[in-house]
N, C-alpha and C. Protein backbone atom coordinates (compact mmCIF):
# COMPACT_ATOMS: atom_id res chain seq x y z
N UNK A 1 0.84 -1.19 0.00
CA UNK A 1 0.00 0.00 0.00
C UNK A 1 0.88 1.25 0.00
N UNK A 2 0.06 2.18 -0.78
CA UNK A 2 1.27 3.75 -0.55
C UNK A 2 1.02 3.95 1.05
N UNK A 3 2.01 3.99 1.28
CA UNK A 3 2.27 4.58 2.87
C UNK A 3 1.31 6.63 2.79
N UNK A 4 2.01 7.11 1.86
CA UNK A 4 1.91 8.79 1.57
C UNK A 4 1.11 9.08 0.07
N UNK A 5 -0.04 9.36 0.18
CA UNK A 5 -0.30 9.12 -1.16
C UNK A 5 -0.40 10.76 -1.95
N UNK A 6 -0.53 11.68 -1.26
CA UNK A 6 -0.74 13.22 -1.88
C UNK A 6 1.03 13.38 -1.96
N UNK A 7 1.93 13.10 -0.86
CA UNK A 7 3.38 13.10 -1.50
C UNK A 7 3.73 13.12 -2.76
N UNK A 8 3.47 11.44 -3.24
CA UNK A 8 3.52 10.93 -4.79
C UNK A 8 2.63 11.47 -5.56
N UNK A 9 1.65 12.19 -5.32
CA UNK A 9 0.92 12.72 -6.37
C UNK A 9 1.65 14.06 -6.55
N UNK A 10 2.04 14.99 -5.98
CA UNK A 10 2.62 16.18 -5.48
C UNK A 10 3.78 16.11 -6.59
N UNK A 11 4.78 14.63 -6.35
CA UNK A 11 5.89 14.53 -7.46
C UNK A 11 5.86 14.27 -8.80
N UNK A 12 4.68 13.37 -8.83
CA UNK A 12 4.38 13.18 -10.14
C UNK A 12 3.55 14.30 -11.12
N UNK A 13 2.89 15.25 -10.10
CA UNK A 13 2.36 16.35 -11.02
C UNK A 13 3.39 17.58 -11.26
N UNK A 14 5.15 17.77 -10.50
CA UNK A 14 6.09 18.45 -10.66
C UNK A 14 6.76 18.17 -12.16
N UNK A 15 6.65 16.58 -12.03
CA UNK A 15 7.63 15.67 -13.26
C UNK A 15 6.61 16.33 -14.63
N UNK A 16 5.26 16.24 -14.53
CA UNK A 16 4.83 16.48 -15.49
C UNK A 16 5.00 18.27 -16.17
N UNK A 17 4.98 19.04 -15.09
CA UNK A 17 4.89 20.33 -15.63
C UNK A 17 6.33 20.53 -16.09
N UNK A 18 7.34 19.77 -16.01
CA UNK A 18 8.72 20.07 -16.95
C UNK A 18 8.64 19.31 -18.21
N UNK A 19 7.84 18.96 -18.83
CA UNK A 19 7.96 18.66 -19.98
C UNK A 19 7.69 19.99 -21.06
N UNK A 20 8.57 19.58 -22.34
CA UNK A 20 8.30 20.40 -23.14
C UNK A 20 7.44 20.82 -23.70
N UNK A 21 6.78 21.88 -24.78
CA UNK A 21 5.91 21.88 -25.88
C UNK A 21 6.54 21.07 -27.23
N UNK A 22 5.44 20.22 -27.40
CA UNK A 22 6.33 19.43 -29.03
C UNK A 22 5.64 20.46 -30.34
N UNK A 23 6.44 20.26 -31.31
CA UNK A 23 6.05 21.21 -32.41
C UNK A 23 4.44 20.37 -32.84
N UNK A 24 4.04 21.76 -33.74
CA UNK A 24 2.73 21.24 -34.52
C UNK A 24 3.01 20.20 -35.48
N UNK A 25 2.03 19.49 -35.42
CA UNK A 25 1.91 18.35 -35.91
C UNK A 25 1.32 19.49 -37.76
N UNK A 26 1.32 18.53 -39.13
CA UNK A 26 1.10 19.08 -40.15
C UNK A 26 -0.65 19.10 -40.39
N UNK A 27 -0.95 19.99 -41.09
CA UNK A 27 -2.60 19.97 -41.02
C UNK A 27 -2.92 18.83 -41.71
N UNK A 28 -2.61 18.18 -42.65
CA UNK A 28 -2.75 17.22 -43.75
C UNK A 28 -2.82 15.70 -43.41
N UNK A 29 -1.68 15.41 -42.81
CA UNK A 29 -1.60 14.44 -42.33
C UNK A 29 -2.51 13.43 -40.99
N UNK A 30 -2.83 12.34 -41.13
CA UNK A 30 -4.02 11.59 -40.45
C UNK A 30 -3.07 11.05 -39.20
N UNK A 31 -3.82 11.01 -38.32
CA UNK A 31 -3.30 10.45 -37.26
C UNK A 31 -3.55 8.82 -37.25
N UNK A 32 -2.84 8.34 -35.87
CA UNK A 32 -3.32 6.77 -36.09
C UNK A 32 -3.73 6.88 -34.55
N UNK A 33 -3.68 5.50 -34.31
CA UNK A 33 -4.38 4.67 -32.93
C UNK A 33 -3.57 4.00 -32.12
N UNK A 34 -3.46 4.54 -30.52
CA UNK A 34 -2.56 3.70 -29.73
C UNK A 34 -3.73 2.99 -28.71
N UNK A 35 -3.58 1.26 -28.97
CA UNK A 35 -4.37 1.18 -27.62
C UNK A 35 -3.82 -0.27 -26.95
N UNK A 36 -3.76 0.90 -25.64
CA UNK A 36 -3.04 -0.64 -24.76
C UNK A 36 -4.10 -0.92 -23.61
N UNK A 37 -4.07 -2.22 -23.52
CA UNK A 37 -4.96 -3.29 -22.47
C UNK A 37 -4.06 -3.80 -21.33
N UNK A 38 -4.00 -3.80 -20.11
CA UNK A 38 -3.61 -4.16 -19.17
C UNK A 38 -4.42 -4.47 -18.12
N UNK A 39 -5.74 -4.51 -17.72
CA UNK A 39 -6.10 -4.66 -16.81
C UNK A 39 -7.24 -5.98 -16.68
N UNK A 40 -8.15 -6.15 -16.46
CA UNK A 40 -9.16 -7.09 -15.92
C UNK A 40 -8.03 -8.21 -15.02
N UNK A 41 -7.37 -7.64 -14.29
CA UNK A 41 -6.72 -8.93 -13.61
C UNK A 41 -7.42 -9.48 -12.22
N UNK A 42 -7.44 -10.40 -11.63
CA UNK A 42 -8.03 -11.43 -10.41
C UNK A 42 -6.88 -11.77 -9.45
N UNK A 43 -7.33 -11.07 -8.40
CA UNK A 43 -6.07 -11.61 -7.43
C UNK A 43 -7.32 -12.24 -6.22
N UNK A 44 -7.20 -13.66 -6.13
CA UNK A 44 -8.10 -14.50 -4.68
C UNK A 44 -6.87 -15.37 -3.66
N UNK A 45 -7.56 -15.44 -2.37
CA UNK A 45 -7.14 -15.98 -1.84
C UNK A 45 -7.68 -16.57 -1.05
N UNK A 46 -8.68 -17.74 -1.46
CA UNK A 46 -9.28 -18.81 -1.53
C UNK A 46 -9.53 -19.44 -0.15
N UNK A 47 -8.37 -20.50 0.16
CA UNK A 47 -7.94 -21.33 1.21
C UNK A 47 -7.68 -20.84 2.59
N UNK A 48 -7.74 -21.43 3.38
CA UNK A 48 -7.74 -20.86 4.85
C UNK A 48 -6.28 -20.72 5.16
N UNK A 49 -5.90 -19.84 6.05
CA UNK A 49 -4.95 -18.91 5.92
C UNK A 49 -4.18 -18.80 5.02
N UNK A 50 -4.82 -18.36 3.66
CA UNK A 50 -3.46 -18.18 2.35
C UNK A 50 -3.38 -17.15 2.08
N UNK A 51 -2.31 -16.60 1.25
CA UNK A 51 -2.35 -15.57 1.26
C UNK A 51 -2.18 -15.58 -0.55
N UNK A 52 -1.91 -14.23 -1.06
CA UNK A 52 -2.23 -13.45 -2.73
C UNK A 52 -1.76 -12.04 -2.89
N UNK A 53 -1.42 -12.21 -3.01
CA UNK A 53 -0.50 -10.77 -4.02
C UNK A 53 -0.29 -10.37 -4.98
N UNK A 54 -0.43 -9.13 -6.05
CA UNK A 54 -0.81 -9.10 -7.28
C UNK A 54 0.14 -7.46 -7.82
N UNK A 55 0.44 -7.27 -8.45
CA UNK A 55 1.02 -5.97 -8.75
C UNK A 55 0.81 -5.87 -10.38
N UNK A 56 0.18 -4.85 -10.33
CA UNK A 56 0.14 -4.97 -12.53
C UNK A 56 -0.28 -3.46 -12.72
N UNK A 57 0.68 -2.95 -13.26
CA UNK A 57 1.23 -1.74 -14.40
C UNK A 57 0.93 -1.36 -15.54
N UNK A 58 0.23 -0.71 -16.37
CA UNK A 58 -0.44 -0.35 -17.18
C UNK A 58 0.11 0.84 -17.75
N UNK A 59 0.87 0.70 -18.88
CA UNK A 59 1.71 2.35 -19.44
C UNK A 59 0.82 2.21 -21.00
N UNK A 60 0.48 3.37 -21.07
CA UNK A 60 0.26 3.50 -22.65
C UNK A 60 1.17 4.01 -23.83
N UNK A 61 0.79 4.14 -24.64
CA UNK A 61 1.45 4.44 -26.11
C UNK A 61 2.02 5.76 -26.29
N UNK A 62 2.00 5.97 -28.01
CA UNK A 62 1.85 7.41 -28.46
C UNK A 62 1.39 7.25 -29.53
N UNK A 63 0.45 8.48 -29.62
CA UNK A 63 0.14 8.48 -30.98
C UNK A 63 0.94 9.72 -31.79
N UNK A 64 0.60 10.04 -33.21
CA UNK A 64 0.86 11.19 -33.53
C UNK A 64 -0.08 12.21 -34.46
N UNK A 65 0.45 12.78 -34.84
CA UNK A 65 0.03 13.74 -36.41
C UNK A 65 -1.81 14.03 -35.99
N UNK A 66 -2.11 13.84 -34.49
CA UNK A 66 -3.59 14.20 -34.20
C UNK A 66 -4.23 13.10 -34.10
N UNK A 67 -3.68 11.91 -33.52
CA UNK A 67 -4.39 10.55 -33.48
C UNK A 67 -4.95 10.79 -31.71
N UNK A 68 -5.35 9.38 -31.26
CA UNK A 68 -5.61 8.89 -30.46
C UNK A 68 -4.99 8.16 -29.64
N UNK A 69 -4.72 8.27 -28.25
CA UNK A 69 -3.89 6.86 -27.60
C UNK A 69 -5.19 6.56 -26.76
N UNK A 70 -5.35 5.47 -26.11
CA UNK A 70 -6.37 4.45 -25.14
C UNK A 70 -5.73 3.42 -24.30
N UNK A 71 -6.03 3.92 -22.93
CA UNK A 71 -5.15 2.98 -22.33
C UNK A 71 -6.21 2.73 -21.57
N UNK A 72 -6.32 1.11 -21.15
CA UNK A 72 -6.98 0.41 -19.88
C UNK A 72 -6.26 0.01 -18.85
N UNK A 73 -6.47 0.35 -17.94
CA UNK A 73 -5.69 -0.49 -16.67
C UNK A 73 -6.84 -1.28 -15.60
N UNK A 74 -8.01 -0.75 -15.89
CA UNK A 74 -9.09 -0.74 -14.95
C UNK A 74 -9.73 -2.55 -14.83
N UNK A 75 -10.86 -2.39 -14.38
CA UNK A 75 -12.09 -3.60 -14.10
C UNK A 75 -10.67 -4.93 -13.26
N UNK A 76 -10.38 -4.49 -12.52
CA UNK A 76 -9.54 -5.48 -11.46
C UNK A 76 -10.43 -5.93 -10.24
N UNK A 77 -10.25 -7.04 -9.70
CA UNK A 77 -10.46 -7.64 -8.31
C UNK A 77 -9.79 -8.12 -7.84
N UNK A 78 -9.99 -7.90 -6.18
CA UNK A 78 -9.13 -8.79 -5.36
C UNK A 78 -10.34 -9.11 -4.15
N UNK A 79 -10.09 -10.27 -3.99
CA UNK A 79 -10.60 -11.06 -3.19
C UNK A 79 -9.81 -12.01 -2.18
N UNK A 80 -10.40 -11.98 -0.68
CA UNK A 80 -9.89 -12.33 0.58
C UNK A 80 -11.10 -13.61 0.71
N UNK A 81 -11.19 -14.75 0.20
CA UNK A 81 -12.55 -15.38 0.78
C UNK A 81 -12.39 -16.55 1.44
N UNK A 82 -11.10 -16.83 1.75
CA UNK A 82 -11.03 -17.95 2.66
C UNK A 82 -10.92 -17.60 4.13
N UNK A 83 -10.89 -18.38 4.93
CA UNK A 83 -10.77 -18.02 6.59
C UNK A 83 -9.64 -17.46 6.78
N UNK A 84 -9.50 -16.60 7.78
CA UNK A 84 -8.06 -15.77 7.64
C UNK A 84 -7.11 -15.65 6.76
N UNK A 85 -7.73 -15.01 5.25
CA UNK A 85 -6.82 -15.43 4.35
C UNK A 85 -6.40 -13.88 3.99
N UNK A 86 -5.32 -13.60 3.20
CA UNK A 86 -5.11 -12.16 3.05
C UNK A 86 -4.75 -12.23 1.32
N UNK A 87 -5.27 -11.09 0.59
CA UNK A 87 -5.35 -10.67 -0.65
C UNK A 87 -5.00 -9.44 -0.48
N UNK A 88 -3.82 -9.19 -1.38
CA UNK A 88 -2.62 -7.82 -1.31
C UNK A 88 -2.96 -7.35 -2.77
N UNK A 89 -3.29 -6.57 -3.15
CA UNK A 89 -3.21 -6.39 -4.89
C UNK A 89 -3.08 -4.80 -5.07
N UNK A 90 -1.68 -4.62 -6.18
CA UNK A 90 -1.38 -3.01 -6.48
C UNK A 90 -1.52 -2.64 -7.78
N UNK A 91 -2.44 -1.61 -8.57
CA UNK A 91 -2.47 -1.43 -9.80
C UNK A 91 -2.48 -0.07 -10.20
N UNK A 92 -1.49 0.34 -11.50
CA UNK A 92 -1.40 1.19 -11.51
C UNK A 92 -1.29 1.79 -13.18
N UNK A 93 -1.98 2.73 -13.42
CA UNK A 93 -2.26 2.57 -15.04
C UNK A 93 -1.86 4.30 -15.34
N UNK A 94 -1.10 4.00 -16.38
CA UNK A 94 -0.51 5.47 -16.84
C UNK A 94 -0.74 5.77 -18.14
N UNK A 95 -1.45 6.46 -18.49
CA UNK A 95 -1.86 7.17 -20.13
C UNK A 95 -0.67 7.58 -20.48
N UNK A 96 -1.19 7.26 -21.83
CA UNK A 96 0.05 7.49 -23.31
C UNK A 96 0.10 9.03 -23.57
N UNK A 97 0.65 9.55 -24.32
CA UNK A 97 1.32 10.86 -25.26
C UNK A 97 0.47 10.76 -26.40
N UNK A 98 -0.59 11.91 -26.56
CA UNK A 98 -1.16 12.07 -28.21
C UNK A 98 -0.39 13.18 -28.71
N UNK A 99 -0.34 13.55 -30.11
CA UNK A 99 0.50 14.79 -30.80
C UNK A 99 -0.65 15.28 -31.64
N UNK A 100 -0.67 16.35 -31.84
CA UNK A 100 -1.38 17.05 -33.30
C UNK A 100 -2.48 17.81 -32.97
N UNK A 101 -3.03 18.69 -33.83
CA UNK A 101 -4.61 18.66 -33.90
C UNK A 101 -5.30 18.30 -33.53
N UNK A 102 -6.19 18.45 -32.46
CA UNK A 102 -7.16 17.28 -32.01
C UNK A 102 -6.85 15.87 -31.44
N UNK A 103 -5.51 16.22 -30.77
CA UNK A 103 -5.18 14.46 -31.02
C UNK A 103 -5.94 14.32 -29.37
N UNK A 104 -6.05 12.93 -28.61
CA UNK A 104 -6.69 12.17 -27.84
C UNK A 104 -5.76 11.58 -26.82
N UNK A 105 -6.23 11.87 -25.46
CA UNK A 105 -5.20 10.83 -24.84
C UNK A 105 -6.12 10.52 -23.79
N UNK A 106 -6.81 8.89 -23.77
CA UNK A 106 -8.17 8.93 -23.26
C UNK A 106 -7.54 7.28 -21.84
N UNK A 107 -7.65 7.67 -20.21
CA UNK A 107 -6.90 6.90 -19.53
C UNK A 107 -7.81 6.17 -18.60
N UNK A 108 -8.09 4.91 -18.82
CA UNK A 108 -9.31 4.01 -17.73
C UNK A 108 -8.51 3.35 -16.81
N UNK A 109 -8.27 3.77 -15.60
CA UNK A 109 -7.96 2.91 -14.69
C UNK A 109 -8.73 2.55 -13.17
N UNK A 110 -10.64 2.66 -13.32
CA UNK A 110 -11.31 2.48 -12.74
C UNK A 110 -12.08 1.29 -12.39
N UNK A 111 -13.36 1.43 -11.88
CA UNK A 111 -14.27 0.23 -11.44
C UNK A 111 -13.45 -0.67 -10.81
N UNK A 112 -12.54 -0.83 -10.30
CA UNK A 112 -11.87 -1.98 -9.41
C UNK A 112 -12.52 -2.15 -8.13
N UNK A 113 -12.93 -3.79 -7.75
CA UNK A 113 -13.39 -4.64 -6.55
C UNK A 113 -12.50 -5.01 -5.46
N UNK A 114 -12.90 -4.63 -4.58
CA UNK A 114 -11.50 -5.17 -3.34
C UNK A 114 -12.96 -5.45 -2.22
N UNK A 115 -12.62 -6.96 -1.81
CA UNK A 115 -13.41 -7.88 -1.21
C UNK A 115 -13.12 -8.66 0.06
N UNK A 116 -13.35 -8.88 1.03
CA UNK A 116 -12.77 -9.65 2.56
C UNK A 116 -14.18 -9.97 3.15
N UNK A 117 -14.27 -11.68 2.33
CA UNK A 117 -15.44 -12.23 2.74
C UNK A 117 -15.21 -12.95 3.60
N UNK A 118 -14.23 -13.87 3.90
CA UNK A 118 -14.03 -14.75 4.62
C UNK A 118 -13.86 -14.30 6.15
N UNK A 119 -13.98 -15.26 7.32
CA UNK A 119 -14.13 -15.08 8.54
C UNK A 119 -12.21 -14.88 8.95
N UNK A 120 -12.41 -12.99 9.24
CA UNK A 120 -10.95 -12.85 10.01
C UNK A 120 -9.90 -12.43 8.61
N UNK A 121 -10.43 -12.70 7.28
CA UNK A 121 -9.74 -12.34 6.36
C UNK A 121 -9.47 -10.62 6.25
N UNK A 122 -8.50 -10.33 5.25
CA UNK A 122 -7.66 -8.96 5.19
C UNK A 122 -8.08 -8.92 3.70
N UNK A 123 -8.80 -7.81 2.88
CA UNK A 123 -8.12 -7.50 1.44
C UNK A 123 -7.50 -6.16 1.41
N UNK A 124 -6.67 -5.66 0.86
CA UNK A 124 -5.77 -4.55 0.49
C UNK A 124 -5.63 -4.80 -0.57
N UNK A 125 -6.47 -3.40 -1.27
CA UNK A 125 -5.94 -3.08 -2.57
C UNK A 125 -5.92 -1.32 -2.77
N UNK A 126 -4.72 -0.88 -3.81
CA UNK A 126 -3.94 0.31 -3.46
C UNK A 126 -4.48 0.54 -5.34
N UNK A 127 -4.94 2.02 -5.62
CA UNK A 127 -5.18 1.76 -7.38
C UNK A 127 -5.06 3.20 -7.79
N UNK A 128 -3.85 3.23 -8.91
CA UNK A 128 -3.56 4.87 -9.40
C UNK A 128 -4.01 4.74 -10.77
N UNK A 129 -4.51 5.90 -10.84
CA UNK A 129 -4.59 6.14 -12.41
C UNK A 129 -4.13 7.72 -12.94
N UNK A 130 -3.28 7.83 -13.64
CA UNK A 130 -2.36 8.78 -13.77
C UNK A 130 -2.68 9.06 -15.18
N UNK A 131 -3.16 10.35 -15.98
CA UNK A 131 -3.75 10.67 -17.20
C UNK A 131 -2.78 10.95 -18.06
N UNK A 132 -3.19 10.72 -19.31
CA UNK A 132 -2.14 11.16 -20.48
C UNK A 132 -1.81 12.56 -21.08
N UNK A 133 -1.20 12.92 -22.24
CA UNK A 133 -0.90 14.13 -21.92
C UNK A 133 -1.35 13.83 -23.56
N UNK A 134 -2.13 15.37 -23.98
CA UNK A 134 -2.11 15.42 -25.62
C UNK A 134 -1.99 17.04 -25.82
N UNK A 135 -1.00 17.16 -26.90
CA UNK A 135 -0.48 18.06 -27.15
C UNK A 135 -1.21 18.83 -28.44
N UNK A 136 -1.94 20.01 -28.46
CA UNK A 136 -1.96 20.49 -29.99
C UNK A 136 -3.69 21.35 -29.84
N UNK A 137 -3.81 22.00 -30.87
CA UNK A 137 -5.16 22.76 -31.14
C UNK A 137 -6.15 21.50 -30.68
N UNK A 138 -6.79 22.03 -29.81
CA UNK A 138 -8.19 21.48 -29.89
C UNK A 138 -8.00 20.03 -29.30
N UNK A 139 -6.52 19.78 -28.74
CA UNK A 139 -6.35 18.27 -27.60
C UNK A 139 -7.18 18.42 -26.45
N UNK A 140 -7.50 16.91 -26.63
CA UNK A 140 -8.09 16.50 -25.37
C UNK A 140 -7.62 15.59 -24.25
N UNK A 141 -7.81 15.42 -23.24
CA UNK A 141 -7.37 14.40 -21.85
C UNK A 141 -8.18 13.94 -21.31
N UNK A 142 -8.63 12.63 -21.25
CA UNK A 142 -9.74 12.36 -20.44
C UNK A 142 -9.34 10.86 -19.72
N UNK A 143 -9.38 11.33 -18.30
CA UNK A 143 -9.10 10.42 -17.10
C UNK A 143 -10.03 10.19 -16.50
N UNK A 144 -10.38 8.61 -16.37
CA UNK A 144 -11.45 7.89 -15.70
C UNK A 144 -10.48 6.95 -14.53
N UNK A 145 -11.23 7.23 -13.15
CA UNK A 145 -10.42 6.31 -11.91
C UNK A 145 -11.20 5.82 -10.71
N UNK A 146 -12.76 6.66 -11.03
CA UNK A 146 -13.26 6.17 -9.93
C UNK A 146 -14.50 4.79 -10.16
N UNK A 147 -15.17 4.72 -9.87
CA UNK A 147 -16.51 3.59 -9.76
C UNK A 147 -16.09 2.20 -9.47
N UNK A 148 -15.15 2.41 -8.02
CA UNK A 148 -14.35 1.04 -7.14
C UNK A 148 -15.19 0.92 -6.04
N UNK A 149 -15.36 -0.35 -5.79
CA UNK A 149 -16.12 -0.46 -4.59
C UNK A 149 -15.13 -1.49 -3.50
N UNK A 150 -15.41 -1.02 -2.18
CA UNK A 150 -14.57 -2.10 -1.04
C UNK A 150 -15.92 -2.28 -0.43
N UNK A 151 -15.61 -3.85 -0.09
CA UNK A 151 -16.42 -4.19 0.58
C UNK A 151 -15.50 -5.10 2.08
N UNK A 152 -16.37 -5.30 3.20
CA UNK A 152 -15.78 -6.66 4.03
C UNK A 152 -17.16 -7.18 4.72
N UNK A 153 -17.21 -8.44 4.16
CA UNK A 153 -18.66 -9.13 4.18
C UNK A 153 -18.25 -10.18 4.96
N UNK A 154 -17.05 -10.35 5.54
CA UNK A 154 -17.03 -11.72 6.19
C UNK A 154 -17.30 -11.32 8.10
N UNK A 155 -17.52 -11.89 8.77
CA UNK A 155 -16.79 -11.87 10.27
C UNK A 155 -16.03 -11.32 10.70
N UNK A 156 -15.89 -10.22 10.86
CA UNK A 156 -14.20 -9.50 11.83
C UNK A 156 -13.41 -9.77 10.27
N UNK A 157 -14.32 -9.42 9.49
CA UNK A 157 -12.95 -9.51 8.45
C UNK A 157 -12.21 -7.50 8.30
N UNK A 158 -11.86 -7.76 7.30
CA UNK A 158 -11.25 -5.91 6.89
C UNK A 158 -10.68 -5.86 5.88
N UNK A 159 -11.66 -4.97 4.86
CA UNK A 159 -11.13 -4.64 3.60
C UNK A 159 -10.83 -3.32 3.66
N UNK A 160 -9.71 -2.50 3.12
CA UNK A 160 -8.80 -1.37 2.80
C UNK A 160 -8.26 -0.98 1.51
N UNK A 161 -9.10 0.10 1.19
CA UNK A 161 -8.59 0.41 -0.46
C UNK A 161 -8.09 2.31 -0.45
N UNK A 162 -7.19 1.88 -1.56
CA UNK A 162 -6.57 3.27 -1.55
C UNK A 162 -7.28 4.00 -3.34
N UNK A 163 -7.49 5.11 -3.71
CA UNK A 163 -7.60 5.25 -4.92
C UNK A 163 -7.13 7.30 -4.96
N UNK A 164 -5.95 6.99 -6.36
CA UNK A 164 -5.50 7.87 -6.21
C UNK A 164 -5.90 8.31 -7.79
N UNK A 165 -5.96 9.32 -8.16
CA UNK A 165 -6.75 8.87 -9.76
C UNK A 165 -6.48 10.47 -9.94
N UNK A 166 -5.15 11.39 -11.09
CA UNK A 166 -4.52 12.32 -11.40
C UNK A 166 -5.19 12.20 -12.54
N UNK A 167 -4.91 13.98 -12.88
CA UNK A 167 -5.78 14.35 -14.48
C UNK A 167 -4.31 14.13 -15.62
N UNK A 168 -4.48 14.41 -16.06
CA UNK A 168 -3.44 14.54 -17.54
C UNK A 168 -2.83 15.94 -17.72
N UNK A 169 -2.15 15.92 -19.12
CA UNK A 169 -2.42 17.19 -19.47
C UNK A 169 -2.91 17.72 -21.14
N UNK A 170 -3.62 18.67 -21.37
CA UNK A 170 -3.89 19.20 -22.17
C UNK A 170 -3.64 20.22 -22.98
N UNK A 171 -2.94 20.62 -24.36
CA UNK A 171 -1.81 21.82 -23.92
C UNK A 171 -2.28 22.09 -25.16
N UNK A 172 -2.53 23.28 -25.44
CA UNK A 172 -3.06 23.66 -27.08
C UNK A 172 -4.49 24.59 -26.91
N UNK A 173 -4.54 25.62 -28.08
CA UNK A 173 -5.81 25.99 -28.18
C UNK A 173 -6.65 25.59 -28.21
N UNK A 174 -7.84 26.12 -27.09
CA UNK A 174 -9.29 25.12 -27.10
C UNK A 174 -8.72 23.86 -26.79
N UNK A 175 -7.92 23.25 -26.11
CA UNK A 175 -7.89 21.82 -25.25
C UNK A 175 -8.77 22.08 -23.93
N UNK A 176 -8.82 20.51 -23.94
CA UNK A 176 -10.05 20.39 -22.93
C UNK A 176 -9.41 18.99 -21.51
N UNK A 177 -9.76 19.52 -20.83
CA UNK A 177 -9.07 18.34 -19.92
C UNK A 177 -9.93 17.82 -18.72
N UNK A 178 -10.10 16.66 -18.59
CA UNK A 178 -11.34 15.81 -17.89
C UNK A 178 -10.72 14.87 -16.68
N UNK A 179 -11.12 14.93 -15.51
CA UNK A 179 -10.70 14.15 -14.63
C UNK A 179 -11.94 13.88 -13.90
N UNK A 180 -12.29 12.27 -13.76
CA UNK A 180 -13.09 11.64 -13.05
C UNK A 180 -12.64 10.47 -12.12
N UNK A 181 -12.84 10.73 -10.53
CA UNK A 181 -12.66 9.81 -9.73
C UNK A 181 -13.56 9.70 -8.77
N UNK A 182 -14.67 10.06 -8.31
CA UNK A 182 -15.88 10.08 -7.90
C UNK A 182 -16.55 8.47 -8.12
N UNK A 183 -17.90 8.35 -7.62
CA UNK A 183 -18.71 7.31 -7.26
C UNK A 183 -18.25 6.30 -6.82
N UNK A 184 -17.29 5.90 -6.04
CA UNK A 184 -16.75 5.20 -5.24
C UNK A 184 -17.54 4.50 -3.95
N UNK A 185 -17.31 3.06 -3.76
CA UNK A 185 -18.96 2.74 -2.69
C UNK A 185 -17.78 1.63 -1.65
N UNK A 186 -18.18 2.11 -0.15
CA UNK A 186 -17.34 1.66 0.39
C UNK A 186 -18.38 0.94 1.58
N UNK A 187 -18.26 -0.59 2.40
CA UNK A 187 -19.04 -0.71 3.17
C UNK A 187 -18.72 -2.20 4.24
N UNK A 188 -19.04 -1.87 4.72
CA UNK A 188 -18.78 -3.01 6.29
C UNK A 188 -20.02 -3.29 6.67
N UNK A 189 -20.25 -5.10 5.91
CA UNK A 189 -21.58 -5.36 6.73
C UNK A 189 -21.94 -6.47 7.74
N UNK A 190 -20.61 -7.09 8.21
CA UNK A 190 -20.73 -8.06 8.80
C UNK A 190 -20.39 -7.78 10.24
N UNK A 191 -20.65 -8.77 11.25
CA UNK A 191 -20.18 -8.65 12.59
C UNK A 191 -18.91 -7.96 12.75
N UNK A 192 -18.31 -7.09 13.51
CA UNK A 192 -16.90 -7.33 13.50
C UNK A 192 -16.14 -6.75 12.33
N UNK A 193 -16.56 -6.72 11.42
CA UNK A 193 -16.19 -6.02 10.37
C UNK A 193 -15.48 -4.78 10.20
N UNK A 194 -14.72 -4.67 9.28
CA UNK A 194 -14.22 -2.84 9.37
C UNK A 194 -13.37 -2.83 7.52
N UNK A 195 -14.00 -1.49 7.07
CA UNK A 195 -14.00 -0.90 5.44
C UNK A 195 -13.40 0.55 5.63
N UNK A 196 -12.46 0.71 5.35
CA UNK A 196 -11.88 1.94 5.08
C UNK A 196 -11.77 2.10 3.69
N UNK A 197 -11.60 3.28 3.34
CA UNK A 197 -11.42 3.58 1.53
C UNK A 197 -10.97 4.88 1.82
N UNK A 198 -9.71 5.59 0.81
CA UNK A 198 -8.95 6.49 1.14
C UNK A 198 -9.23 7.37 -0.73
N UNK A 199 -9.61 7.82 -1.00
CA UNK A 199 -9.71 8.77 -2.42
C UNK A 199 -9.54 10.06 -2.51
N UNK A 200 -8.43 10.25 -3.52
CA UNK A 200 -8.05 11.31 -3.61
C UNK A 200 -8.17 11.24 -5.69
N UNK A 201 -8.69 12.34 -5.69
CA UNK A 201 -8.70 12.86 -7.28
C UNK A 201 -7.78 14.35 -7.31
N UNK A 202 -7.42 14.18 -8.05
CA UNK A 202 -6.08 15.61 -8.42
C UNK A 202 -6.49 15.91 -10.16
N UNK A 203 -6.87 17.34 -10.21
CA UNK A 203 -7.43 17.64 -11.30
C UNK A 203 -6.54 17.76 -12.38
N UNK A 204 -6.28 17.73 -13.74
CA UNK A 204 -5.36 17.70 -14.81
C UNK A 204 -4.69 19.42 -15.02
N UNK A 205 -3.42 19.55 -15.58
CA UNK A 205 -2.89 20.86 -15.78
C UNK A 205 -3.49 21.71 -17.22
C-alpha cells in the first residue's frame, strides 16, 4: 500500500509540468491509434490462511500527427474469501502521449473490486490512475479512476482500499481536460467487520 499518497501525487504532477511543448503536428496528415490493455486482472485468496498478491502496471502508447492513444488499466479484483486469508493487490495505469490537432489521450484505470469475505480475512488493494498528456489545437485528456467499490462481508474480516486517480495534461488551443474519480462505494456489513477507503482525485494541468 502507498504509505503517503498526496506526497507521490505532489511529485508526479512536478515531473509532469517540466515537460516540453512538441512542435505542430502538419494539417494534412491523419493520425493513427494507440491502444493498450492491461487490466481485468483477479487476485483470490481462496484457502484458509493463504495468502495473494498481485502488482500490474499499465503504461500507454503514443500516438501522432492528431491521433488517439487508449489505455486500460481498470475492471480489477481482489478477493480475501477464505478463513483468515489475506489478498494484497497493487495497480497502476498510466496514459500514453497524443501529438497534433485534435489528437486524444483517453486513460481508464477504474471500477476496481476489493473484497474480505471470509471469517478474520484482510483485502488490500492500493489503485492509481495517472492521465495522459495530448499536445496540440483542440487536444483533449480524459481520465477515468473512480466507480471502485470495497467491501468486508465476512466476520471480523477488513477490507482497505486506496484510490488515487490524477488528471493529464492538455496543452493547445481550445484543449479540454477531464478528470473523473468520484462514485466510489465503500461498506462493512458483517459482525466485526471494518472498510476503510482512502480517495483522492487531483485535477489535470
Amino acid at each position: 500500500m502507498r504509505a503517503m499518497i498526496l506526497p507521490v501525487a505532489a511529485l508526479l504532477l512536478a515531473g509532469a509540468a517540466s515537460l516540453s511543448h512538441p512542435a505542430a503536428a502538419q494539417g494534412l496528415e491523419t493520425g493513427g491509434i494507440s491502444i493498450t490493455r492491461g487490466g481485468g486482472n483477479v487476485n483470490t485468496a481462496a484457502a484458509k490462511n493463504s495468502f495473494a498478491g498481485q502488482a500490474a502496471t499499465t503504461i500507454g502508447g503514443m500516438a501522432r500527427n492528431g491521433g488517439r492513444v487508449e489505455t486500460f488499466g481498470g475492471l480489477n479484483r481482489n478477493l480475501a474469501s477464505g478463513r483468515n486469508s489475506t489478498a494484497l493487490q497493487d495497480t497502476t495505469t498510466v496514459g500514453g502521449t497524443a501529438f497534433g490537432r485534435g489528437a486524444q489521450a483517453n486513460t481508464f484505470g477504474g471500477l476496481n473490486s476489493n473484497n474480505a469475505r471470509g471469517f478474520g480475512s484482510l483485502a488490500t488493494q492500493s489503485t492509481t490512475t495517472l492521465g495522459g498528456q495530448a499536445f496540440g489545437r483542440g487536444a483533449q485528456s480524459q481520465v477515468s479512476g473512480g466507480f471502485n467499490s470495497n467491501l468486508a462481508a465476512g466476520r471480523f474480516s477488513q477490507a482497505d482500499q486506496q484510490v488515487l486517480t490524477m488528471g493529464g495534461s492538455a496543452i493547445g488551443r481550445g484543449s479540454l481536460d477531464r478528470v473523473s474519480g468520484g462514485n466510489n462505494r465503500n461498506a462493512a456489513l458483517a459482525r466485526g467487520s471494518f472498510a476503510s477507503q482512502q480517495v483522492v482525485t487531483v485535477g489535470g494541468q
